[in-house]
PDB file of N, CA and C in Angstrom:
ATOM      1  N   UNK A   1       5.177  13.017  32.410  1.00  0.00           N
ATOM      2  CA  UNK A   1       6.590  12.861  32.196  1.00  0.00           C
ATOM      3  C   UNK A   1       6.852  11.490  31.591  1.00  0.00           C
ATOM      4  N   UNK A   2       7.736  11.411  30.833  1.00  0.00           N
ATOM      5  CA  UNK A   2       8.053  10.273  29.734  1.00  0.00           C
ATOM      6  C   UNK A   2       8.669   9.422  31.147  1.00  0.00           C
ATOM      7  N   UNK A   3       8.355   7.644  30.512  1.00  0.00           N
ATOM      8  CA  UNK A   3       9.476   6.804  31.304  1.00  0.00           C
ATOM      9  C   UNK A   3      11.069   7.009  30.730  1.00  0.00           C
ATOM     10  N   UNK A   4      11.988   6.570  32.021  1.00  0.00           N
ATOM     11  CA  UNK A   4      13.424   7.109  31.788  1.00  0.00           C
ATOM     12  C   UNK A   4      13.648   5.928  31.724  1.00  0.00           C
ATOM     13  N   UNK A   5      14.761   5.298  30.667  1.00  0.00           N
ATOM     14  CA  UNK A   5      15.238   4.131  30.763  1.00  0.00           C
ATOM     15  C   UNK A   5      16.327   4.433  31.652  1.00  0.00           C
ATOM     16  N   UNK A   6      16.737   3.282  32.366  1.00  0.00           N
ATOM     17  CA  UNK A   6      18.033   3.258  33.465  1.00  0.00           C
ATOM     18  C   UNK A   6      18.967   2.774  32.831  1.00  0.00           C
ATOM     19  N   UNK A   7      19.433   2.439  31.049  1.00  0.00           N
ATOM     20  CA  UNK A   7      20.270   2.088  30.807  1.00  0.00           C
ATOM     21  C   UNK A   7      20.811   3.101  30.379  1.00  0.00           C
ATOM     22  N   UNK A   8      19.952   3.814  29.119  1.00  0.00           N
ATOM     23  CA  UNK A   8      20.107   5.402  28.636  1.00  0.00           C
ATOM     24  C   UNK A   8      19.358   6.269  28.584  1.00  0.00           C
ATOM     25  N   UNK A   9      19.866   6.935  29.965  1.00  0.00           N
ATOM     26  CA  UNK A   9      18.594   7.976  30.606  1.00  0.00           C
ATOM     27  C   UNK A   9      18.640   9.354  29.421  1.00  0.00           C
ATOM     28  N   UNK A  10      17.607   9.883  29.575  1.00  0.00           N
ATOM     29  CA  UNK A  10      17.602  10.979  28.222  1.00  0.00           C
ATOM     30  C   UNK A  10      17.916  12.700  28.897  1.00  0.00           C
ATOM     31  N   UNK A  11      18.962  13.179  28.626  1.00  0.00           N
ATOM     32  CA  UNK A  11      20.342  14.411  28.890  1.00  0.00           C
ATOM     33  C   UNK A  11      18.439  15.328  29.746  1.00  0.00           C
ATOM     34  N   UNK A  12      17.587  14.811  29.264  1.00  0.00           N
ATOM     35  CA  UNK A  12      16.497  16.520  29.175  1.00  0.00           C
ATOM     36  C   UNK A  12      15.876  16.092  30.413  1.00  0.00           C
ATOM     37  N   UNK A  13      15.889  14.727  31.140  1.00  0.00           N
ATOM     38  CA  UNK A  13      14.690  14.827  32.342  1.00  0.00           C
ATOM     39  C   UNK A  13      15.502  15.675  32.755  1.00  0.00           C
ATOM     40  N   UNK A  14      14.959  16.108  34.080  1.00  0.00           N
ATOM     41  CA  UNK A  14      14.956  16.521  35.190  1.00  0.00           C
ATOM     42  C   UNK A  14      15.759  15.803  36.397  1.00  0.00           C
ATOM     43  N   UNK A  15      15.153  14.442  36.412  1.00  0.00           N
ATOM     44  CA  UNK A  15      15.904  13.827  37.651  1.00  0.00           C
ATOM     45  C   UNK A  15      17.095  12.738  37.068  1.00  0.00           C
ATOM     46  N   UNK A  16      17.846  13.335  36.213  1.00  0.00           N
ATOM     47  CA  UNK A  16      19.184  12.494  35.904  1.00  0.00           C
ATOM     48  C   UNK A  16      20.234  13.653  35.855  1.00  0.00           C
ATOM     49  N   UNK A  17      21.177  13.261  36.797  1.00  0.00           N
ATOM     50  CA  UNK A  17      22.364  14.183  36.774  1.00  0.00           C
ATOM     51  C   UNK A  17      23.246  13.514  36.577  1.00  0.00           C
ATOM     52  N   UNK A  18      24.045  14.604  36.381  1.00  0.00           N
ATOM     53  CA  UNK A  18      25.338  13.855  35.617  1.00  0.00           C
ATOM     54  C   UNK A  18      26.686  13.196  36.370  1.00  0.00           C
ATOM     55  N   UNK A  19      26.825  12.201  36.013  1.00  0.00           N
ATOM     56  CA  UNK A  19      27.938  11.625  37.000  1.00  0.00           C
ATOM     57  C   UNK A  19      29.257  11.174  35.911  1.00  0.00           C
ATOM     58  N   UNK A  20      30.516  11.645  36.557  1.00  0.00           N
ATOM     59  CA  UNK A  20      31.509  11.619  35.997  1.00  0.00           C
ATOM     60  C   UNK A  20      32.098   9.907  35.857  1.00  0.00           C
ATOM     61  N   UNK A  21      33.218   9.592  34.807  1.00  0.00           N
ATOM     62  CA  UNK A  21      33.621   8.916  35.123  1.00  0.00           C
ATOM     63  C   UNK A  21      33.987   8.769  36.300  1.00  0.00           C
ATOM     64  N   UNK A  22      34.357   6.686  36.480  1.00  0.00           N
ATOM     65  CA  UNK A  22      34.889   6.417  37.962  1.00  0.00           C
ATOM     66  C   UNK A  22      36.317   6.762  37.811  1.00  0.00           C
ATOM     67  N   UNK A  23      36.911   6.544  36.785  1.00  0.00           N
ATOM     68  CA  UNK A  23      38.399   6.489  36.646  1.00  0.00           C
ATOM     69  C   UNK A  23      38.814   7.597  35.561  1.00  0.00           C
ATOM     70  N   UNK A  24      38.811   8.474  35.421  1.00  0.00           N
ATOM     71  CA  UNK A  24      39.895   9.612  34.517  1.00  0.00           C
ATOM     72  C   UNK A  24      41.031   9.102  34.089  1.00  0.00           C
ATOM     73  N   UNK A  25      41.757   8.792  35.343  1.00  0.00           N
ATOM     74  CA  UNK A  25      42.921   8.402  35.132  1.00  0.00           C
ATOM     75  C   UNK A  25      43.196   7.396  34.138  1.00  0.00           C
ATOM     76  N   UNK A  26      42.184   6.569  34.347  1.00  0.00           N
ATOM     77  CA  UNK A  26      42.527   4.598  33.989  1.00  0.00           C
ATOM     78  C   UNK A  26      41.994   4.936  32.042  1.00  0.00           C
ATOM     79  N   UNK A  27      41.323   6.080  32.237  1.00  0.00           N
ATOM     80  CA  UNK A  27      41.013   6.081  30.441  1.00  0.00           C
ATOM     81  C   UNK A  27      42.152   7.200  30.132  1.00  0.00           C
ATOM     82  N   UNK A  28      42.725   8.180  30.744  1.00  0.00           N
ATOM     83  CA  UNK A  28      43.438   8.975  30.240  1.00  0.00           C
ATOM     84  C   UNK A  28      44.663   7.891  29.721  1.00  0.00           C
ATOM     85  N   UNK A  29      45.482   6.916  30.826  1.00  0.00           N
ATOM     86  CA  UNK A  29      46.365   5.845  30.375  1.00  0.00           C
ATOM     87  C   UNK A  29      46.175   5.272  29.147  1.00  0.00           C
ATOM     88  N   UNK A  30      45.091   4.863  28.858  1.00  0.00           N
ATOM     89  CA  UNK A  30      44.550   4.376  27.864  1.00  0.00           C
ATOM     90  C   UNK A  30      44.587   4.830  26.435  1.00  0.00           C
ATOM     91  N   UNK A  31      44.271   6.138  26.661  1.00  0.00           N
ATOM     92  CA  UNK A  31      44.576   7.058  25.106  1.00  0.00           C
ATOM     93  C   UNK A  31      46.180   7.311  25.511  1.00  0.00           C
ATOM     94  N   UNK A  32      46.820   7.740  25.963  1.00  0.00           N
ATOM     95  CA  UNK A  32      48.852   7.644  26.344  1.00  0.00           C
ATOM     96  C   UNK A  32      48.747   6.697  25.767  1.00  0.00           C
ATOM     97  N   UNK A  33      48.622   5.399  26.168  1.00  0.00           N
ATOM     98  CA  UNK A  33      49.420   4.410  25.662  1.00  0.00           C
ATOM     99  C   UNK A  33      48.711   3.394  24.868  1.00  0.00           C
ATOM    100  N   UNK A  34      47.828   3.919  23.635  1.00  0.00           N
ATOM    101  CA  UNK A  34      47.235   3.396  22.103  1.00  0.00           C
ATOM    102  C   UNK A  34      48.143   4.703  21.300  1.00  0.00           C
ATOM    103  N   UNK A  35      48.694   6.089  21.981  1.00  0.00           N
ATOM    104  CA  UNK A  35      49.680   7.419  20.942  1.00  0.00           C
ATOM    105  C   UNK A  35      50.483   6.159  20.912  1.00  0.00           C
ATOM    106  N   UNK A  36      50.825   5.970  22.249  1.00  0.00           N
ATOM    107  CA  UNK A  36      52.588   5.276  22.561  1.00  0.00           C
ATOM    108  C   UNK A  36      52.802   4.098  21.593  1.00  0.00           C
ATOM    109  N   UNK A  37      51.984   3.320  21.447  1.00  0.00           N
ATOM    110  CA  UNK A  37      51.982   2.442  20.884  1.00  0.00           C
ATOM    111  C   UNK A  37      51.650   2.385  19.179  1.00  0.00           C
ATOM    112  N   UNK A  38      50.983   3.692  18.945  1.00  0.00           N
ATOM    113  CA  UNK A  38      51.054   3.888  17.681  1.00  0.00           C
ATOM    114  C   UNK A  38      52.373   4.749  16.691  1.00  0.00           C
ATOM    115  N   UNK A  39      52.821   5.096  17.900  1.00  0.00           N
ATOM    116  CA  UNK A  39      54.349   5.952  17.513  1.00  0.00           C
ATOM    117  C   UNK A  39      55.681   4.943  17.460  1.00  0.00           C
ATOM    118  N   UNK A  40      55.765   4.408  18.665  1.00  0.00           N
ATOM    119  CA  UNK A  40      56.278   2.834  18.712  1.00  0.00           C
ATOM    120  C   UNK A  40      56.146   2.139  17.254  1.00  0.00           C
ATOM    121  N   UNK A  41      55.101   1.928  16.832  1.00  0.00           N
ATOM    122  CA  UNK A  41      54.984   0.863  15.731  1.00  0.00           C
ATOM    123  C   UNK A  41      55.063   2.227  14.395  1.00  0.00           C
ATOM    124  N   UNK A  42      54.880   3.198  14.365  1.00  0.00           N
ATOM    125  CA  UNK A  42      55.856   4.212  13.351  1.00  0.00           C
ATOM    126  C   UNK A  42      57.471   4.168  13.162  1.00  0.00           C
ATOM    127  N   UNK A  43      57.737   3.788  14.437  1.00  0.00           N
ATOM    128  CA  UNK A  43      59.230   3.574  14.617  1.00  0.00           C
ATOM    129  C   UNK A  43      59.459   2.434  14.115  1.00  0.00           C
ATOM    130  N   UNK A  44      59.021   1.663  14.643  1.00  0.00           N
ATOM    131  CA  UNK A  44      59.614   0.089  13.780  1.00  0.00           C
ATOM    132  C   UNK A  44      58.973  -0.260  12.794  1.00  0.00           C
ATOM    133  N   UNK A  45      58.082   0.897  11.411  1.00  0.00           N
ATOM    134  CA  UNK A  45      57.945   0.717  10.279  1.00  0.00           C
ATOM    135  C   UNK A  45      59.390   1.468   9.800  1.00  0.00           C
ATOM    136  N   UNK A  46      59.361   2.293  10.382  1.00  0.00           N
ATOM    137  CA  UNK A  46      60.755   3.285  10.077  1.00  0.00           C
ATOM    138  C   UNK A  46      62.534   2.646  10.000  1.00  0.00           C
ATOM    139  N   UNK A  47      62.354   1.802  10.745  1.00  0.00           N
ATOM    140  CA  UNK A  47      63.370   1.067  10.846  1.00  0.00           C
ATOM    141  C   UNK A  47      63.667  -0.176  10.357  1.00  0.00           C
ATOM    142  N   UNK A  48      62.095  -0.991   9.823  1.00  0.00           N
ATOM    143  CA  UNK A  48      62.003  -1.784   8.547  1.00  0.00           C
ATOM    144  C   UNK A  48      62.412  -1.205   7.658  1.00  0.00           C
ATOM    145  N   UNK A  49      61.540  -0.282   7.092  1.00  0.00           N
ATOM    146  CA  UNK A  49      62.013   0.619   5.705  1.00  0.00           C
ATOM    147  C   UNK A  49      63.583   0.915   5.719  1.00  0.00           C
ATOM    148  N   UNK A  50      64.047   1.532   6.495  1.00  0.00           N
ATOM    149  CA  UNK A  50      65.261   2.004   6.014  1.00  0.00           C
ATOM    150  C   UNK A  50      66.156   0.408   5.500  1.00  0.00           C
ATOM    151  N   UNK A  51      66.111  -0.591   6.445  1.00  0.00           N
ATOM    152  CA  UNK A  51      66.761  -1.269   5.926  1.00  0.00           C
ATOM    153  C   UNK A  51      66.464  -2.073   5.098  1.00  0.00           C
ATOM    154  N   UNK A  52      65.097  -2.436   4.208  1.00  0.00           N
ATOM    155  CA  UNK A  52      64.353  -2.529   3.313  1.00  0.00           C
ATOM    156  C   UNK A  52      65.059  -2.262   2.111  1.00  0.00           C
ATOM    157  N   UNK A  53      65.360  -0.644   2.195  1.00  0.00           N
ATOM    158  CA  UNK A  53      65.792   0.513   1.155  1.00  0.00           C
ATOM    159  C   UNK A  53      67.270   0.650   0.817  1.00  0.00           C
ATOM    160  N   UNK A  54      67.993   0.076   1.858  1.00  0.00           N
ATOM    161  CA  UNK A  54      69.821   0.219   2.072  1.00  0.00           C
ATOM    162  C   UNK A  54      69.465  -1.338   1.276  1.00  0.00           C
ATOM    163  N   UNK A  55      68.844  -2.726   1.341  1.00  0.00           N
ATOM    164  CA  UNK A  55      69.184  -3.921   1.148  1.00  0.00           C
ATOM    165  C   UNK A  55      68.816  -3.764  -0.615  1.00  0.00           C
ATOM    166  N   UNK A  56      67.337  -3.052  -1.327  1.00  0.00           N
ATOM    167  CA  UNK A  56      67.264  -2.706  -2.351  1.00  0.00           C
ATOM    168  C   UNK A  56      68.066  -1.958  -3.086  1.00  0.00           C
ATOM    169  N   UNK A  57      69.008  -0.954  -2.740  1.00  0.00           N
ATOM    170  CA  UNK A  57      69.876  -0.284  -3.030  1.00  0.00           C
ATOM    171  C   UNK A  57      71.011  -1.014  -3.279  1.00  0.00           C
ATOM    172  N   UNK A  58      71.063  -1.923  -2.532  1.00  0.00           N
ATOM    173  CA  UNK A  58      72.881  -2.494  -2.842  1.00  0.00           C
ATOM    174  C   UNK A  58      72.313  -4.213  -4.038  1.00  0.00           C
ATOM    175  N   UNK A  59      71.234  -4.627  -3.993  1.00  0.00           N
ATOM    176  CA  UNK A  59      70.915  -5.454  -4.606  1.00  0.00           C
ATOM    177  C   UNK A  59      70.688  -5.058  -6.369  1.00  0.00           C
ATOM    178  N   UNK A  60      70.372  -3.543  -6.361  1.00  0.00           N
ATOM    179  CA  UNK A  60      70.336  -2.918  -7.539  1.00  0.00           C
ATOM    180  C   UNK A  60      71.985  -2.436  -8.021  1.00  0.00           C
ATOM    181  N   UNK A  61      72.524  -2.322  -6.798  1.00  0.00           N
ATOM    182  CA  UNK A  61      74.069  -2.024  -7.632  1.00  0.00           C
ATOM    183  C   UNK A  61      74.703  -3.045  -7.868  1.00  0.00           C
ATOM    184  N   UNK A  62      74.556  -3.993  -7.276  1.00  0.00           N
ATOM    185  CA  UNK A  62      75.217  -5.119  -7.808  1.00  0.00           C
ATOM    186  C   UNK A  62      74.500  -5.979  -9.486  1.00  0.00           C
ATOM    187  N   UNK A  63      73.218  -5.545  -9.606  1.00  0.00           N
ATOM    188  CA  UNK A  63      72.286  -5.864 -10.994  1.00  0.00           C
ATOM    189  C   UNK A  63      73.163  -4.669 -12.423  1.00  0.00           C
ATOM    190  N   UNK A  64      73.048  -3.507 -11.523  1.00  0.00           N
ATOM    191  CA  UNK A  64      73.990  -2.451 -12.329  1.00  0.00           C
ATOM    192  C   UNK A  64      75.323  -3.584 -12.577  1.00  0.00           C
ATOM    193  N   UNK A  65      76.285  -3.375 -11.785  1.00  0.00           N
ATOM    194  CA  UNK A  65      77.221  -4.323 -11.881  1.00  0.00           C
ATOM    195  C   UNK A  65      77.629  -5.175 -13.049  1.00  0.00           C
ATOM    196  N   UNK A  66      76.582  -6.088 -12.900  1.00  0.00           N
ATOM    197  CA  UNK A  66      76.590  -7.390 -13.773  1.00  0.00           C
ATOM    198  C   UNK A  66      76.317  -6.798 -15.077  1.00  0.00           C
ATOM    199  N   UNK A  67      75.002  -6.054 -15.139  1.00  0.00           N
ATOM    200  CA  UNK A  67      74.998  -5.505 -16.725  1.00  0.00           C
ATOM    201  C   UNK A  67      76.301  -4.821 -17.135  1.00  0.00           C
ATOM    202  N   UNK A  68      76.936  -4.154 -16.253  1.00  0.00           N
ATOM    203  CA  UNK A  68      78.132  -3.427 -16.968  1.00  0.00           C
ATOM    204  C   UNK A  68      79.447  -4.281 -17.252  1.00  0.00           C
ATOM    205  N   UNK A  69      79.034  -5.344 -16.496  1.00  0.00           N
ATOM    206  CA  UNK A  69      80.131  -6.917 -16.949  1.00  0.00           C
ATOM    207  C   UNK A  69      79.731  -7.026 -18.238  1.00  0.00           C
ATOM    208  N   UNK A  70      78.529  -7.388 -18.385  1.00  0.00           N
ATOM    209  CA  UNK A  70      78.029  -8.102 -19.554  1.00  0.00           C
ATOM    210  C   UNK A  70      78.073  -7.258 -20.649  1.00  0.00           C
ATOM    211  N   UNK A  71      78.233  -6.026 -20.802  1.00  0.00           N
ATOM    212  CA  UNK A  71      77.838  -5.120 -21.872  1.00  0.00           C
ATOM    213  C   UNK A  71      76.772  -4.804 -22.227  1.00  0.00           C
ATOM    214  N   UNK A  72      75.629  -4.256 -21.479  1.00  0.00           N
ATOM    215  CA  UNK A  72      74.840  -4.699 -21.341  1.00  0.00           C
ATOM    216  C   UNK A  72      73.485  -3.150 -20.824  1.00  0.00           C
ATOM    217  N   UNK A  73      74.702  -2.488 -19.844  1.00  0.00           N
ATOM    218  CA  UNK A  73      74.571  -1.373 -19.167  1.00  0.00           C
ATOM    219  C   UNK A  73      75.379  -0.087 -20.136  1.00  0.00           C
ATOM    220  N   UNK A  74      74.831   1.200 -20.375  1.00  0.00           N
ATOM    221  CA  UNK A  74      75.203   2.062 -21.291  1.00  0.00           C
ATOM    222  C   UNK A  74      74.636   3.487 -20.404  1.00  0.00           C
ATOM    223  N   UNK A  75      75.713   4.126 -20.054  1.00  0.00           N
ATOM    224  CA  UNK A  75      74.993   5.577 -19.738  1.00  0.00           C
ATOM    225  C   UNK A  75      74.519   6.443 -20.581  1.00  0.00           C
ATOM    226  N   UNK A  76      75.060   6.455 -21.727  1.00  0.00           N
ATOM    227  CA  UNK A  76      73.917   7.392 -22.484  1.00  0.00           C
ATOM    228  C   UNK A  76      72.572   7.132 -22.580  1.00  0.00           C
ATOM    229  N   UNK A  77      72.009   5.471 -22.451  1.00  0.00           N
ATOM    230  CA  UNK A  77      70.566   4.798 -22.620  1.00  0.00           C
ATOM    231  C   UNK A  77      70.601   6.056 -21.503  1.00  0.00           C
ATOM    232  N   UNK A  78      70.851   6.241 -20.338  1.00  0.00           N
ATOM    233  CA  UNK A  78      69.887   7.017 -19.097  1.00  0.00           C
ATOM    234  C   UNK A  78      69.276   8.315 -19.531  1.00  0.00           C
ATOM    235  N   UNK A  79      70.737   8.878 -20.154  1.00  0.00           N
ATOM    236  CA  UNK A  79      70.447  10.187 -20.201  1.00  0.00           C
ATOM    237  C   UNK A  79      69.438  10.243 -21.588  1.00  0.00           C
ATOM    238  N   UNK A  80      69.281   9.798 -22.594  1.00  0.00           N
ATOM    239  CA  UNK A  80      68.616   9.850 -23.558  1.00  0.00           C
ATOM    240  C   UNK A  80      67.146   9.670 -22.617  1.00  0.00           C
ATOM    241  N   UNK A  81      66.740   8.805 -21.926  1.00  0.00           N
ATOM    242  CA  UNK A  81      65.619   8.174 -21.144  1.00  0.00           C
ATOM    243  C   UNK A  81      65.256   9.759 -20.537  1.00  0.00           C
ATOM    244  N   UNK A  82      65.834  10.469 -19.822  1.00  0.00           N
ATOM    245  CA  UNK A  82      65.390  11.554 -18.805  1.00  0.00           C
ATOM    246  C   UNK A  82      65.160  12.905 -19.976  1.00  0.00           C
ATOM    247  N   UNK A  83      66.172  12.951 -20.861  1.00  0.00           N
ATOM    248  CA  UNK A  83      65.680  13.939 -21.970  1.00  0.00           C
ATOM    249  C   UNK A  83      64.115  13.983 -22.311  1.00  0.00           C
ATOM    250  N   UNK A  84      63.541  13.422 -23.024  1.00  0.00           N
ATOM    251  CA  UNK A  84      62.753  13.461 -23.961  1.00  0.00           C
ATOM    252  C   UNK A  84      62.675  13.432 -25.325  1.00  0.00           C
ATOM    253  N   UNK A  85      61.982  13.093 -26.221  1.00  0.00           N
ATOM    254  CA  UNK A  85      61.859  12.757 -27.545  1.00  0.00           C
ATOM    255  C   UNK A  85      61.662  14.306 -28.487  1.00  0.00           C
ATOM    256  N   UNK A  86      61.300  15.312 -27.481  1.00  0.00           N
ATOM    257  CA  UNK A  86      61.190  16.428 -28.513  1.00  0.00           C
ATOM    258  C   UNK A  86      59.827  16.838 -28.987  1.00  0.00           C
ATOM    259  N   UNK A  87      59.242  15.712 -28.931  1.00  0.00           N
ATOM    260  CA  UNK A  87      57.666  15.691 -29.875  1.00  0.00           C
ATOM    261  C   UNK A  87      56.778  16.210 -28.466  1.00  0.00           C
ATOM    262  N   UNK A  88      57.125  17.030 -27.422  1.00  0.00           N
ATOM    263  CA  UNK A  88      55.308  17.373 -26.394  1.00  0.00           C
ATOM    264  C   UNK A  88      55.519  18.321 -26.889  1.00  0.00           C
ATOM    265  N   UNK A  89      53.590  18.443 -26.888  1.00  0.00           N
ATOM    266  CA  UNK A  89      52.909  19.664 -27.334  1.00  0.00           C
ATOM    267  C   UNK A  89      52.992  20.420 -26.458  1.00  0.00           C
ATOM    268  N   UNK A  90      53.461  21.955 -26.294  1.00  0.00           N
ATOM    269  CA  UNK A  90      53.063  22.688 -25.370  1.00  0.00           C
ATOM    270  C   UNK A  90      51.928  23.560 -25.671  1.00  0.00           C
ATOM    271  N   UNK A  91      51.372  23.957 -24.644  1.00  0.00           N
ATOM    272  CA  UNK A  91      50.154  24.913 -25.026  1.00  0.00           C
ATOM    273  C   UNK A  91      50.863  26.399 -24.833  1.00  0.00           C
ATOM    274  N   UNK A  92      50.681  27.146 -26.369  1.00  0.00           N
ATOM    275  CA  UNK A  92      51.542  28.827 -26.005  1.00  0.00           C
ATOM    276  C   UNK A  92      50.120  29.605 -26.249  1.00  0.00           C
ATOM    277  N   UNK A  93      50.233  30.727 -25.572  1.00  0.00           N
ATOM    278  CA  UNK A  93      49.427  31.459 -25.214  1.00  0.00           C
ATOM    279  C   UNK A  93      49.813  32.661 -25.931  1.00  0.00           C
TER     280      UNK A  93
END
């Protein structure tokens, strides 16, 4: 019979049985609250962003703004921009 190390006994002897954790509990807490804490910090990316996105939003209307002071800002430039030029190739079958 092979020597068994006592640090990492090998699953196949014979005389090593299996012993459960001491604490279930104390590791089950453990995975709860690394979710908790990873949902937690989802939340307060969530709540950066939004106001991130409301502060970019009003910093861009006020840039709108100024160009349309200045003469500067033109709605047709948009809509010409989202059209297209006419020239894609399509592939017809």
């Amino acid at each position: 019979m092979a020597q068994v190390n006592p640090v990492f006994p090998r699953a196949e002897e014979d005389n090593v049985v299996h012993v459960a954790a001491p604490s279930v509990g104390h590791e089950i807490g453990i995975m709860v609250a690394g979710i908790l804490s990873m949902l937690f910090a989802s939340l307060l990316f969530w709540v950066w962003w939004t106001f991130k996105l409301k502060a970019d939003i009003q910093k861009e209307q006020v840039r709108i703004e100024d160009l349309r002071r200045r003469g500067l800002w033109n709605e047709s430039m948009i809509q010409r921009q989202n059209e297209g030029t006419g020239k894609e190739k399509t592939i017809e079958q």
